[in-house]
C-alpha atoms as a PDB file:
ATOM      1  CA  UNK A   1      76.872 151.633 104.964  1.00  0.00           C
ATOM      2  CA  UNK A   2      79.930 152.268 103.109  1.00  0.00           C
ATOM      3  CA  UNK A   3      82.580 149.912 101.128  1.00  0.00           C
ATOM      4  CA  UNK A   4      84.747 150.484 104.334  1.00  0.00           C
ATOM      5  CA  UNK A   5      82.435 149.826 107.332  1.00  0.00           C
ATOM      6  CA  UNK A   6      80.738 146.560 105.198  1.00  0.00           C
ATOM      7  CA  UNK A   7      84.518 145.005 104.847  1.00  0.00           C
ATOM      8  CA  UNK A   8      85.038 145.968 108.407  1.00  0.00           C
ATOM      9  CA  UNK A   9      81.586 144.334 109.550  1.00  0.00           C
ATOM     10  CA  UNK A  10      82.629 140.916 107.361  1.00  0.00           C
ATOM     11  CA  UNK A  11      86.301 140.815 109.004  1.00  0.00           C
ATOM     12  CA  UNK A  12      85.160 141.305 112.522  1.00  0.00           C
ATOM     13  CA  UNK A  13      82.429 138.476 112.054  1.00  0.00           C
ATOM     14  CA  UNK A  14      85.316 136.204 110.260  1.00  0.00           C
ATOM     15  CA  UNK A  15      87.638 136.965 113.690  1.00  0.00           C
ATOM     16  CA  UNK A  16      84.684 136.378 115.472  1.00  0.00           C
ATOM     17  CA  UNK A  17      84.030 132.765 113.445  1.00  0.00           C
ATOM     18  CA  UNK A  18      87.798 132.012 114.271  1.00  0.00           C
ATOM     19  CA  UNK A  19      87.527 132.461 118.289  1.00  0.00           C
ATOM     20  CA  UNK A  20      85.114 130.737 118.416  1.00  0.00           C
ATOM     21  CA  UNK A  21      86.337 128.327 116.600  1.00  0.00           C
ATOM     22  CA  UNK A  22      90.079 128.133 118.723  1.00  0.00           C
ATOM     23  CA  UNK A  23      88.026 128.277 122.042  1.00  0.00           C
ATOM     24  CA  UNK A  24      86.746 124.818 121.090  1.00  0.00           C
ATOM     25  CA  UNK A  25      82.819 125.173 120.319  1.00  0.00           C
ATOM     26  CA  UNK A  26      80.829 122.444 120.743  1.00  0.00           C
ATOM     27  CA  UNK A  27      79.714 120.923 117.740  1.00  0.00           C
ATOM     28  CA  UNK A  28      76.070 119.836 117.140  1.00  0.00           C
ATOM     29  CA  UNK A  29      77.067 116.489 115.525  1.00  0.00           C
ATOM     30  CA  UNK A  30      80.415 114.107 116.605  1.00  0.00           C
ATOM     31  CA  UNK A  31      81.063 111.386 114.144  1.00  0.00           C
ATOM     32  CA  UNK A  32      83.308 108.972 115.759  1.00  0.00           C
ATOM     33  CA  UNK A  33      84.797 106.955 112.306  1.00  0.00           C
ATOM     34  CA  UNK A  34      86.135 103.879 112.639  1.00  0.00           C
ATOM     35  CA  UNK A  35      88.635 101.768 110.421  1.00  0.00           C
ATOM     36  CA  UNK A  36      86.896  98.340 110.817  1.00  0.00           C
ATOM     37  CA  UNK A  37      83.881  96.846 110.253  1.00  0.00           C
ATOM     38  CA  UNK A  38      81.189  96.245 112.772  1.00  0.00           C
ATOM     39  CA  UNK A  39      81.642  93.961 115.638  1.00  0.00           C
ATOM     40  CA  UNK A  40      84.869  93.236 117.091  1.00  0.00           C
ATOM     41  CA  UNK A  41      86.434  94.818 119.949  1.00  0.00           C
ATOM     42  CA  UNK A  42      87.042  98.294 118.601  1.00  0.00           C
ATOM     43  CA  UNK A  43      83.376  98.619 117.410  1.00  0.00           C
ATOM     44  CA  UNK A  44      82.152  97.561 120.835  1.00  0.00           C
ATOM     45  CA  UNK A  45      84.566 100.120 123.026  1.00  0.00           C
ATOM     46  CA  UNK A  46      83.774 102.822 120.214  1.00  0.00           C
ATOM     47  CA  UNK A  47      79.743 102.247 120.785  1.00  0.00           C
ATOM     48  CA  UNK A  48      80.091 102.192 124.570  1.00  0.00           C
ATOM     49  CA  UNK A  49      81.767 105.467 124.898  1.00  0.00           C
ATOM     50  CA  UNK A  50      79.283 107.306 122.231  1.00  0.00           C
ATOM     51  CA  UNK A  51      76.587 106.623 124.174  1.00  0.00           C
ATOM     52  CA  UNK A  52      78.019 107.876 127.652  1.00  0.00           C
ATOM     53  CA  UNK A  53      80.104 110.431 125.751  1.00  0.00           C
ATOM     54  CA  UNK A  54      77.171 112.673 124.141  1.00  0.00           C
ATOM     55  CA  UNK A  55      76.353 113.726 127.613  1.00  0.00           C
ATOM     56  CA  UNK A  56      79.127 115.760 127.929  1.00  0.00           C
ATOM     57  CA  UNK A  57      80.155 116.992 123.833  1.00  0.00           C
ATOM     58  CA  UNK A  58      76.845 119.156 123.909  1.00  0.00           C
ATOM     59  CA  UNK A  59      75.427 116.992 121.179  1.00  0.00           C
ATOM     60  CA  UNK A  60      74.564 113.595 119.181  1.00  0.00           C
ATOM     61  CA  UNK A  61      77.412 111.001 118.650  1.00  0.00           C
ATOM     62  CA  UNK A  62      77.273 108.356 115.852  1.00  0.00           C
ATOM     63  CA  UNK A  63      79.921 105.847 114.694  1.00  0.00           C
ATOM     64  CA  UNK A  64      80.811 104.932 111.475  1.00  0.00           C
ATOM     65  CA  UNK A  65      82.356 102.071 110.003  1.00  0.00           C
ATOM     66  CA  UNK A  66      84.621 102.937 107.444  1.00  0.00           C
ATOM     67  CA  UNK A  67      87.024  99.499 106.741  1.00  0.00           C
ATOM     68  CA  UNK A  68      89.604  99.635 104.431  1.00  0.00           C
ATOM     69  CA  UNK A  69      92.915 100.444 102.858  1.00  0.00           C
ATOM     70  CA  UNK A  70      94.507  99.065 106.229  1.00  0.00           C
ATOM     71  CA  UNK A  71      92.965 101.964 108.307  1.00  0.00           C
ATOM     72  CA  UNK A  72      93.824 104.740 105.611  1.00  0.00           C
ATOM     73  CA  UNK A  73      90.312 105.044 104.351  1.00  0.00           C
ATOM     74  CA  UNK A  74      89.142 105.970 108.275  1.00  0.00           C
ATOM     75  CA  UNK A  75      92.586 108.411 108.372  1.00  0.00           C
ATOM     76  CA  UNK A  76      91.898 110.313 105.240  1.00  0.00           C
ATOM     77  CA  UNK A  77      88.488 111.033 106.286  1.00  0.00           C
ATOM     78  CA  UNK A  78      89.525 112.178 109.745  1.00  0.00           C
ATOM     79  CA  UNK A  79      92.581 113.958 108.729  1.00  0.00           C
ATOM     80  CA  UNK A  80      90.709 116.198 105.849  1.00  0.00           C
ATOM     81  CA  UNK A  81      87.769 116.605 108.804  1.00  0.00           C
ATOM     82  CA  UNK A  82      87.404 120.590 110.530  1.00  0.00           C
ATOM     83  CA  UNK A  83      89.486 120.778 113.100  1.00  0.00           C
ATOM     84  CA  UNK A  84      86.905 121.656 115.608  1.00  0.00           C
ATOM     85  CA  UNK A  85      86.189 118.364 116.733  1.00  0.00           C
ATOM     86  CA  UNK A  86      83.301 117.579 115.132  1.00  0.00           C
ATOM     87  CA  UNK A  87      85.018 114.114 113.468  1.00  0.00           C
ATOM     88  CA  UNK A  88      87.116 111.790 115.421  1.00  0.00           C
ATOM     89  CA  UNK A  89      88.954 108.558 114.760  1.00  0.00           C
ATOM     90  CA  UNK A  90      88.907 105.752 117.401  1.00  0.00           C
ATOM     91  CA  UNK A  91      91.188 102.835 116.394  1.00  0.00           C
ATOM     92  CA  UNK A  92      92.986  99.846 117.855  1.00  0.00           C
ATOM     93  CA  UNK A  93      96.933 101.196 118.349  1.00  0.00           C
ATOM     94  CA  UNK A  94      98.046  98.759 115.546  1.00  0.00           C
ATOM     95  CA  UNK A  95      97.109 100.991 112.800  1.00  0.00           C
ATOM     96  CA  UNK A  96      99.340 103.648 114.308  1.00  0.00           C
ATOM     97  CA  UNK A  97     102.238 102.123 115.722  1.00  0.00           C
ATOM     98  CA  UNK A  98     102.327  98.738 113.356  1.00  0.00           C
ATOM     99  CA  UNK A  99     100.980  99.738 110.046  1.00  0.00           C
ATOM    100  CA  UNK A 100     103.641 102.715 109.563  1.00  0.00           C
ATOM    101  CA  UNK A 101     106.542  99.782 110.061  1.00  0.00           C
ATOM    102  CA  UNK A 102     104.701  97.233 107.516  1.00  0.00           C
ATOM    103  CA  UNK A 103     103.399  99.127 105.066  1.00  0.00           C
ATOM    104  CA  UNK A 104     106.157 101.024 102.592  1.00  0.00           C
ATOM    105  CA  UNK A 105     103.107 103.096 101.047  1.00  0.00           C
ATOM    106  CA  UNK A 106     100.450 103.682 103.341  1.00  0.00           C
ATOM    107  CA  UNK A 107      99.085 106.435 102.517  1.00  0.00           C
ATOM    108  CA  UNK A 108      98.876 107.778 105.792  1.00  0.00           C
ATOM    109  CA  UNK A 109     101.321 109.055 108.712  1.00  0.00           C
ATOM    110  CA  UNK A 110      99.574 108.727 111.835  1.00  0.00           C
ATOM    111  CA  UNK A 111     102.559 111.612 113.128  1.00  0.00           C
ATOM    112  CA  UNK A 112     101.650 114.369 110.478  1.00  0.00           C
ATOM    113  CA  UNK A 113      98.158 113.638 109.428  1.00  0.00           C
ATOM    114  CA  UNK A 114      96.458 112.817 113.067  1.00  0.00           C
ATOM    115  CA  UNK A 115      96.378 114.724 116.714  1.00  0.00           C
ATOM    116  CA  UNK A 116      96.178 112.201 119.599  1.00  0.00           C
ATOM    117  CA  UNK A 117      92.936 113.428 122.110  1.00  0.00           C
ATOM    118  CA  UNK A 118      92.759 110.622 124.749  1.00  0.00           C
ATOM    119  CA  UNK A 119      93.854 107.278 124.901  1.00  0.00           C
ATOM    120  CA  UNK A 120      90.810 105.075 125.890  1.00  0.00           C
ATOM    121  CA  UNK A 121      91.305 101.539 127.045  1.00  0.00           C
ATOM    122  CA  UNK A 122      93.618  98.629 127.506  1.00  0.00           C
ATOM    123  CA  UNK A 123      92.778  95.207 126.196  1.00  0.00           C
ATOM    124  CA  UNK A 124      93.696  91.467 127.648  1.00  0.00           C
ATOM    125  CA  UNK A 125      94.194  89.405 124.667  1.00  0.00           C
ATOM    126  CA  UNK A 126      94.408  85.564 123.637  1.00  0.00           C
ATOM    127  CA  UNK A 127      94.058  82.211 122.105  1.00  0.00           C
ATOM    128  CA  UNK A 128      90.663  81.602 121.311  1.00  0.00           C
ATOM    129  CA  UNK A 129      89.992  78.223 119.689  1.00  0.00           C
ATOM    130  CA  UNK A 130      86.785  76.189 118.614  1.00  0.00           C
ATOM    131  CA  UNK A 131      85.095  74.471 121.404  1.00  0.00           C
ATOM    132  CA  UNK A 132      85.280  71.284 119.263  1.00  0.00           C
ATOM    133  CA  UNK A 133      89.230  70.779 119.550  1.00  0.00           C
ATOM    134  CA  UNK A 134      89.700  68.852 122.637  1.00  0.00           C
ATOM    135  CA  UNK A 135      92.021  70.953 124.344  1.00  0.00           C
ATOM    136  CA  UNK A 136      91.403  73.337 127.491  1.00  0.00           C
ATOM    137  CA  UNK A 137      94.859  75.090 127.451  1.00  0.00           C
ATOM    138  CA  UNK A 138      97.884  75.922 125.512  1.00  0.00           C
ATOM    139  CA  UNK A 139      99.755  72.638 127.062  1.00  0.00           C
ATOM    140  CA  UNK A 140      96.692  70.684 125.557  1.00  0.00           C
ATOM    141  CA  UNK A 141      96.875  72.451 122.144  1.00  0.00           C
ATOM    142  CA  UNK A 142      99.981  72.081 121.418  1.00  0.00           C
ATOM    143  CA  UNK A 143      99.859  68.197 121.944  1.00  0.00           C
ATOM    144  CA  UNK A 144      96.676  68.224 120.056  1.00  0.00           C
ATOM    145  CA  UNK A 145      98.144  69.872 116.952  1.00  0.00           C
ATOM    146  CA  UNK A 146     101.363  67.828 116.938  1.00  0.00           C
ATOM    147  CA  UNK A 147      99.675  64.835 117.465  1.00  0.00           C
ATOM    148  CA  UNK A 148      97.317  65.746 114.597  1.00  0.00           C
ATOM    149  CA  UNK A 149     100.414  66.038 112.105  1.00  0.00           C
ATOM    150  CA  UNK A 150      98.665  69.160 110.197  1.00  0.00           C
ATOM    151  CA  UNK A 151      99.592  72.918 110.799  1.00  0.00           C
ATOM    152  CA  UNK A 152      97.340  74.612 113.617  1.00  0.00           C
ATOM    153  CA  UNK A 153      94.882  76.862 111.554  1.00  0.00           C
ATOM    154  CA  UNK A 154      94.951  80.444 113.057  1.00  0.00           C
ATOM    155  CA  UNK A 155      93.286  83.502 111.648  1.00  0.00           C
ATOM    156  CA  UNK A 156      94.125  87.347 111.967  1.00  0.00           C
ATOM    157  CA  UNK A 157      92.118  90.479 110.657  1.00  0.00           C
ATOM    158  CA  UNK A 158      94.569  90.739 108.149  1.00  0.00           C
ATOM    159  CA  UNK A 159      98.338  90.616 107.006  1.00  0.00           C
ATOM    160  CA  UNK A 160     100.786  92.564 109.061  1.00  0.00           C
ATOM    161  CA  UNK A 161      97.780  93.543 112.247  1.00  0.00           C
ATOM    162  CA  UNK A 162      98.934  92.620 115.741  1.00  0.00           C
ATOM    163  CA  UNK A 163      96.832  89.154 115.569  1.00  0.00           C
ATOM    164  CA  UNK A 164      99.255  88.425 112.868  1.00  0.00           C
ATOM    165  CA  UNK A 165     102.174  89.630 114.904  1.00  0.00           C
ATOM    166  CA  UNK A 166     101.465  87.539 117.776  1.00  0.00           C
ATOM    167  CA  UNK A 167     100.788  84.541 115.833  1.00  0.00           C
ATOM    168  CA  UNK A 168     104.679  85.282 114.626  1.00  0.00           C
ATOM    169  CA  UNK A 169     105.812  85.692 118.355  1.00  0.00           C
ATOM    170  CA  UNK A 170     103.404  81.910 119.145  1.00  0.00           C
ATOM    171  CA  UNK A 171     105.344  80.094 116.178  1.00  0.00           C
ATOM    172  CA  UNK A 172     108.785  81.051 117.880  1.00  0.00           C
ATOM    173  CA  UNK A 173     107.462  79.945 120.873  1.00  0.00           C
ATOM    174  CA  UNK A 174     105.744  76.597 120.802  1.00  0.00           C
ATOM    175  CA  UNK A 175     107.971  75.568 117.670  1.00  0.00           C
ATOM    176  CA  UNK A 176     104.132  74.561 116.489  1.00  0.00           C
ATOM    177  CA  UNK A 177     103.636  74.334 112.306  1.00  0.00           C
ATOM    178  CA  UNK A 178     100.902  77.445 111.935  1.00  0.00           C
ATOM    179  CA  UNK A 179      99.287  78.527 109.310  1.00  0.00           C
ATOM    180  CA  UNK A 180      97.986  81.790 108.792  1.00  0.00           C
ATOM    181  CA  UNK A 181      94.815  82.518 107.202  1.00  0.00           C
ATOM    182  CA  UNK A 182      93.769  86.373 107.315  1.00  0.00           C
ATOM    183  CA  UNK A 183      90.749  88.011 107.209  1.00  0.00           C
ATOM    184  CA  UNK A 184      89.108  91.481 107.229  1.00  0.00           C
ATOM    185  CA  UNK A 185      87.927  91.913 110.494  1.00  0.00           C
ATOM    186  CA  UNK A 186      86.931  89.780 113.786  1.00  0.00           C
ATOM    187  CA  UNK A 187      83.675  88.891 112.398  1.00  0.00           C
ATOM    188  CA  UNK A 188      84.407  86.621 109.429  1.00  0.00           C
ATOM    189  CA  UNK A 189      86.931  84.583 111.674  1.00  0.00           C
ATOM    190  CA  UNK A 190      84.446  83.881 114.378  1.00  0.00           C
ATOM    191  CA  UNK A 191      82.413  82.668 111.178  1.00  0.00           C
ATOM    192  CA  UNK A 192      84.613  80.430 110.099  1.00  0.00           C
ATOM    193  CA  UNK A 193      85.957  78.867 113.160  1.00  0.00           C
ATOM    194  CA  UNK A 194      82.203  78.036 114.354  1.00  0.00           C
ATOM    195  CA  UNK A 195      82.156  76.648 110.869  1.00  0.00           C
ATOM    196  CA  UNK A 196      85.092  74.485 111.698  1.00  0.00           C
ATOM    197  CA  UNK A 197      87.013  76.264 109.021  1.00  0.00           C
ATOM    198  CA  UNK A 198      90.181  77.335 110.914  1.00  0.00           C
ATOM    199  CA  UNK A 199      90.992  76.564 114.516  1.00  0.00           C
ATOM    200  CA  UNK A 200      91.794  79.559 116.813  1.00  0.00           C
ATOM    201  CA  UNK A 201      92.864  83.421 116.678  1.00  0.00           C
ATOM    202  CA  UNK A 202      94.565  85.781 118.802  1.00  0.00           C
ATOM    203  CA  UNK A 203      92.319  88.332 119.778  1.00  0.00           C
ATOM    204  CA  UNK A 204      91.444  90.374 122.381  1.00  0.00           C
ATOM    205  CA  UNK A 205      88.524  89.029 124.715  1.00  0.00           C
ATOM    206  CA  UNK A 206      86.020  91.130 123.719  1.00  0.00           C
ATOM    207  CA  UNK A 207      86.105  90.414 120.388  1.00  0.00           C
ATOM    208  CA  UNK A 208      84.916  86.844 121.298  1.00  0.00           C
ATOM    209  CA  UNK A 209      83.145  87.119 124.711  1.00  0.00           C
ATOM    210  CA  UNK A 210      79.217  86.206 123.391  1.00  0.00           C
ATOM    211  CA  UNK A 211      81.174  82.970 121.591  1.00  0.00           C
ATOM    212  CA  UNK A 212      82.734  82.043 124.540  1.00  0.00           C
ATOM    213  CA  UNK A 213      79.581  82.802 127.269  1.00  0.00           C
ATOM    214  CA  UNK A 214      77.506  80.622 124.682  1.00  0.00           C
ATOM    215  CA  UNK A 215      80.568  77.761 124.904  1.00  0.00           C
ATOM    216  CA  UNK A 216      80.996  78.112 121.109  1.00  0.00           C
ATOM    217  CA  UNK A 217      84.994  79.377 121.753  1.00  0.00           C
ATOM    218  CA  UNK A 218      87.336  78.529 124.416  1.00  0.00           C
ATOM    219  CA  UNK A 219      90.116  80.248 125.771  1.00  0.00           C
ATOM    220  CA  UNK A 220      93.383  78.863 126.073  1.00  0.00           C
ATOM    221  CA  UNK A 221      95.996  81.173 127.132  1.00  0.00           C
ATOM    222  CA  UNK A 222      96.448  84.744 127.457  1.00  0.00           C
ATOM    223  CA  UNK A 223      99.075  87.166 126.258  1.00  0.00           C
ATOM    224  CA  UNK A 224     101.290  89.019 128.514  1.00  0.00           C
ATOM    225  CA  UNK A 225     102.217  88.055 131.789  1.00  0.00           C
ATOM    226  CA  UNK A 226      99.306  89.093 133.824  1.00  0.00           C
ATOM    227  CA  UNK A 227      95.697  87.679 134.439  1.00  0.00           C
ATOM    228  CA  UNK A 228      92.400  89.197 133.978  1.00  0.00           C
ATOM    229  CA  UNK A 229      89.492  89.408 135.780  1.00  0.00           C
ATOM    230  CA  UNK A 230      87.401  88.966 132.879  1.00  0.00           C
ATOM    231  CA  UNK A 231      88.587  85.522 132.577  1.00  0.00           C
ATOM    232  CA  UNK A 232      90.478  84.138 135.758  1.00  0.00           C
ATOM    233  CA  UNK A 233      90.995  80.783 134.951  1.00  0.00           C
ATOM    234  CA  UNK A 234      93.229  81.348 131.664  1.00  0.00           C
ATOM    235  CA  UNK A 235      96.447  80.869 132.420  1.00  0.00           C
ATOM    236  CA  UNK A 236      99.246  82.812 130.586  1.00  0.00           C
ATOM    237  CA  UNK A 237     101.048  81.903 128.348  1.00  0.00           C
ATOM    238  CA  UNK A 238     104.225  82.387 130.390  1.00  0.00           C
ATOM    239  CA  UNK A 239     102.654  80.412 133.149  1.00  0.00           C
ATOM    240  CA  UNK A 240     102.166  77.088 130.525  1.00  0.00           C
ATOM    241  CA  UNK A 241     105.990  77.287 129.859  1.00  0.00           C
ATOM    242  CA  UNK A 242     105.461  79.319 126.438  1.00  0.00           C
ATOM    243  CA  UNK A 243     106.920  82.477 127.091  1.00  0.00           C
ATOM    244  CA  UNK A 244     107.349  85.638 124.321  1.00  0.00           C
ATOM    245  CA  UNK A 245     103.854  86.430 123.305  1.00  0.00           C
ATOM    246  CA  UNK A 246     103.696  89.519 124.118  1.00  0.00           C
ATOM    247  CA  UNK A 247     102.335  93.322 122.746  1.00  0.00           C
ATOM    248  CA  UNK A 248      99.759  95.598 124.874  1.00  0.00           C
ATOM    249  CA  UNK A 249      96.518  95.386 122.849  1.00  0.00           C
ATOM    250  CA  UNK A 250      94.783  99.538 123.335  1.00  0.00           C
ATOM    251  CA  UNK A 251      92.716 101.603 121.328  1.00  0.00           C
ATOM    252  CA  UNK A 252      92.652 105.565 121.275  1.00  0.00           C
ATOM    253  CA  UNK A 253      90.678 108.548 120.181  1.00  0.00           C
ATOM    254  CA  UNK A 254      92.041 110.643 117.653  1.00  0.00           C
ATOM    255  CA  UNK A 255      91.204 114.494 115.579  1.00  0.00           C
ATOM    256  CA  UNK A 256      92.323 115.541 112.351  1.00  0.00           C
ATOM    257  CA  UNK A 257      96.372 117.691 112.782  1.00  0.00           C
ATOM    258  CA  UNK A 258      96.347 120.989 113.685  1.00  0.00           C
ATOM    259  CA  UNK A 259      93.596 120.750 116.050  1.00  0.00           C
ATOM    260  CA  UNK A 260      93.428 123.521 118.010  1.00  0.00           C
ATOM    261  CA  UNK A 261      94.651 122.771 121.951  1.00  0.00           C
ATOM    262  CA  UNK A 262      91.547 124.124 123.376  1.00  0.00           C
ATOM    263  CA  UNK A 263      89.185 121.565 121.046  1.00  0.00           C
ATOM    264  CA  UNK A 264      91.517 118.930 122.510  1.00  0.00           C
ATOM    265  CA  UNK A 265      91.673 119.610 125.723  1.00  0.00           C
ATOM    266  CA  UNK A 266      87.184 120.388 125.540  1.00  0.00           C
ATOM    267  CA  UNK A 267      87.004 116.613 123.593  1.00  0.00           C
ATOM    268  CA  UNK A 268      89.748 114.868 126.112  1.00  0.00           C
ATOM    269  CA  UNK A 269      87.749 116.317 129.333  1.00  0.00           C
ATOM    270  CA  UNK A 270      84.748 115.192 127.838  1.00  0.00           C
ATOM    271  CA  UNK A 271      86.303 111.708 127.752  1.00  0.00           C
ATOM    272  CA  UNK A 272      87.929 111.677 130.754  1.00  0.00           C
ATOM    273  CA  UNK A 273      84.214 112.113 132.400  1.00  0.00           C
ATOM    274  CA  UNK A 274      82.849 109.815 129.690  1.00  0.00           C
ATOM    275  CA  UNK A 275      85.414 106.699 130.923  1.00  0.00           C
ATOM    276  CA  UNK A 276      84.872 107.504 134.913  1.00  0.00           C
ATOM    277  CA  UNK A 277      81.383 106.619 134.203  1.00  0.00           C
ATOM    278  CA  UNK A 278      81.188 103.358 136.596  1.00  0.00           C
ATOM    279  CA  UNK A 279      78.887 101.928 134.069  1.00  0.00           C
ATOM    280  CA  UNK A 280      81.451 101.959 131.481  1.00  0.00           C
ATOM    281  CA  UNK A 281      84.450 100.528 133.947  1.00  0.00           C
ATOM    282  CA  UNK A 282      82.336  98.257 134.730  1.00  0.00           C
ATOM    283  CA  UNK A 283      81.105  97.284 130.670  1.00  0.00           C
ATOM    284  CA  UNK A 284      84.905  97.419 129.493  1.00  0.00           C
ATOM    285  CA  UNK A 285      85.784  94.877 133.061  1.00  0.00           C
ATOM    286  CA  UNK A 286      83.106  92.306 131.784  1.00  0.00           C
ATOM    287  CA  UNK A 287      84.786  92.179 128.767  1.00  0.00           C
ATOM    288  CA  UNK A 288      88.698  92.148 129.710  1.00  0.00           C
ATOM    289  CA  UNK A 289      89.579  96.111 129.043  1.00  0.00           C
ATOM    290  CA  UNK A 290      90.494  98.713 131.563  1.00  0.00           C
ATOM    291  CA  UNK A 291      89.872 102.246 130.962  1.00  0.00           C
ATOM    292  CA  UNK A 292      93.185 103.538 130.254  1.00  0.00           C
ATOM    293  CA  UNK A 293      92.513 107.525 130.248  1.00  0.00           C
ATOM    294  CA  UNK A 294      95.489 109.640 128.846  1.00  0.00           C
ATOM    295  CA  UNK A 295      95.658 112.980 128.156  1.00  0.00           C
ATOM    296  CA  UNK A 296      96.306 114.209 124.349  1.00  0.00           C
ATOM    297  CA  UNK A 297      99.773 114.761 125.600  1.00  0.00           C
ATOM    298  CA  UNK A 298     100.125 111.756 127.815  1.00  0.00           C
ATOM    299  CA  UNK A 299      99.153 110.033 124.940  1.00  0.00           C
ATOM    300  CA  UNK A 300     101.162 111.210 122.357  1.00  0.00           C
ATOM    301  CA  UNK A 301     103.884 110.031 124.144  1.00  0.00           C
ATOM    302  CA  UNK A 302     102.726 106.677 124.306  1.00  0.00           C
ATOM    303  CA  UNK A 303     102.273 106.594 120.942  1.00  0.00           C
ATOM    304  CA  UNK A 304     105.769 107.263 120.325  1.00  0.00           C
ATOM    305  CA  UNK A 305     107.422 104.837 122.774  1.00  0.00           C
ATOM    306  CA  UNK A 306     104.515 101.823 121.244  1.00  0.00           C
ATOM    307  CA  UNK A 307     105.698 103.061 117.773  1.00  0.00           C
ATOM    308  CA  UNK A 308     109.954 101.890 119.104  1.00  0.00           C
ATOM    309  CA  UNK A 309     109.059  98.865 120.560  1.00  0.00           C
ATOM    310  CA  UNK A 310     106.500  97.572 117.611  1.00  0.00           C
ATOM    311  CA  UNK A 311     109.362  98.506 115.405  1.00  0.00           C
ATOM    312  CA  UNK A 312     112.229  97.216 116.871  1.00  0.00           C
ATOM    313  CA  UNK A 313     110.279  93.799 117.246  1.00  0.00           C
ATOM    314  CA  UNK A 314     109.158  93.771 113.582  1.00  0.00           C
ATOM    315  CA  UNK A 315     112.826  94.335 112.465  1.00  0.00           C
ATOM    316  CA  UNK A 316     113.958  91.287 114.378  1.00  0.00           C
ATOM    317  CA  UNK A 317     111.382  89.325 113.198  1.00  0.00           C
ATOM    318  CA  UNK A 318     111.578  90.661 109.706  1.00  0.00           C
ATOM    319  CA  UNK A 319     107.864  90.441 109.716  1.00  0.00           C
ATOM    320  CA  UNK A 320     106.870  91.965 106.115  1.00  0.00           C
ATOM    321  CA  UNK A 321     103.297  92.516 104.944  1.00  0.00           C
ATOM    322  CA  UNK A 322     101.773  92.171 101.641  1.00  0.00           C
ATOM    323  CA  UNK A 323     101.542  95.445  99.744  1.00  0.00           C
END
């Protein structure tokens, strides 16, 4: 073979390596990452969909906790990924529509260094407190706290995340004395309100739904202005006379930039089947979450309209977060 007809052997199998590669190949291996620690709700909707999800990716799935660095360890590793697919990133939205607002050097830009796939699920969210504080409702709480003369104990996964933000959003509107104790994850908050350690979080109902089944947590009011199946008794916290908690709790999948269309629109069909399986409408219903499918373009845009309003409501609040 000569010099000529090797070079032209190697570039045609290169071209070859790169259609295949912009048609969207199936990789053998998906490695959904994570930026939180096990349990909690992200790590539950994350698990759910890798099982359903590897019958339709052509391979294994496995998730991976990777906490830290308020979601930029999880980023970095997804953004520096191959852009075939073969690494994903499914978060809660705050770390791309809250973090960029809080955070003057995060080391990440959820914009340039991330391309949205599918959006997954929505999430009701609310006021979970320790079955030990005599109070069955936001009403109840309040009076219990102010009757108590000490601040009402509430924890957060962290400084700046969007239990933090709605814990801003419950000061202004019960006029209660909170005090804010954050943690790193949902996990070590559950600990330490069984433990009697602080009193209640805002989180969404997932995150908490063995606790409350085993009547360890109750639930007191719930954010927004709608009910949920998942727990039909709650009242809102509009409907208890405290209105202006509010923030849509979702989560999303996401690939490193520059992904290719055609590896997006292979990974967001694969979802779209994945979260019309009725076993998973029906997990994600026991639990308070709808599926929420989007499209990587239908979600992009939601992205950008989340990333206004969290803004704007940060701004007003001149909510700042440790750096």
């Amino acid at each position: 073979m000569t010099l000529f007809n090797a070079v032209s052997v190697l570039l045609l199998a290169f071209s070859m390596f790169g259609v295949a590669h912009a048609q969207g190949t199936a990789p053998a291996l998906t490695r959904i990452i994570l930026p939180y620690p096990s349990g909690g709700s992200t790590d539950f909707l994350a698990r759910a969909v890798a099982d359903k999800l590897r019958n339709f990716v052509g391979g294994s799935v496995v998730v991976e906790n990777r906490p830290g660095g308020n979601g930029a360890v999880a980023v970095q590793a997804v953004s520096r990924a191959p852009t075939d697919g073969s690494v994903l990133l499914v978060t809660a939205g705050s770390a791309l529509v809250i973090n960029p607002h809080l955070y003057k050097n995060l080391s990440y830009d959820p914009a340039a260094d991330l391309t949205p796939i599918s959006r997954l699920a929505i999430s009701a969210s609310v006021l979970a407190i320790r079955a030990t504080i005599p109070a069955n409702n936001l009403r109840e709480l309040v009076a219990w706290s102010r009757g108590r003369g000490q601040p009402l104990r509430i924890g957060s996964s962290g400084v700046g995340s969007i239990g933090h933000l709605w814990e801003e959003q419950l000061k202004s509107a019960t006029k209660l004395d909170v005090l804010h104790v954050p943690y790193k994850g949902v996990t070590p908050i559950l600990t330490d309100m069984l433990g009697d350690q602080i009193d209640g979080t805002l989180v969404d109902i997932a995150g908490v739904a063995p606790q409350v089944t085993a009547g360890k947590v109750k639930l007191v009011g719930l954010i927004g202005a709608a009910r949920n199946a998942a727990a039909p008794s709650v009242l809102t916290m509009d409907e208890q006379g405290f209105p202006g908690v509010d923030g849509l709790s979702w989560y999303g999948m996401l690939g490193p930039a520059k992904m290719p269309d055609e590896s997006v629109r292979r990974v967001s069909e694969a979802v779209g089947k994945t979260l019309a399986d009725s076993e998973i409408v029906a997990k994600f219903t026991s639990v308070g979450m709808a599926t929420a499918f989007q499209s990587g373009s239908e979600f992009a845009k939601t992205m950008r309209s989340e990333t206004e309003w969290w803004g704007r409501l940060i701004a007003d609040r001149k909510i700042k977060a440790d750096e």
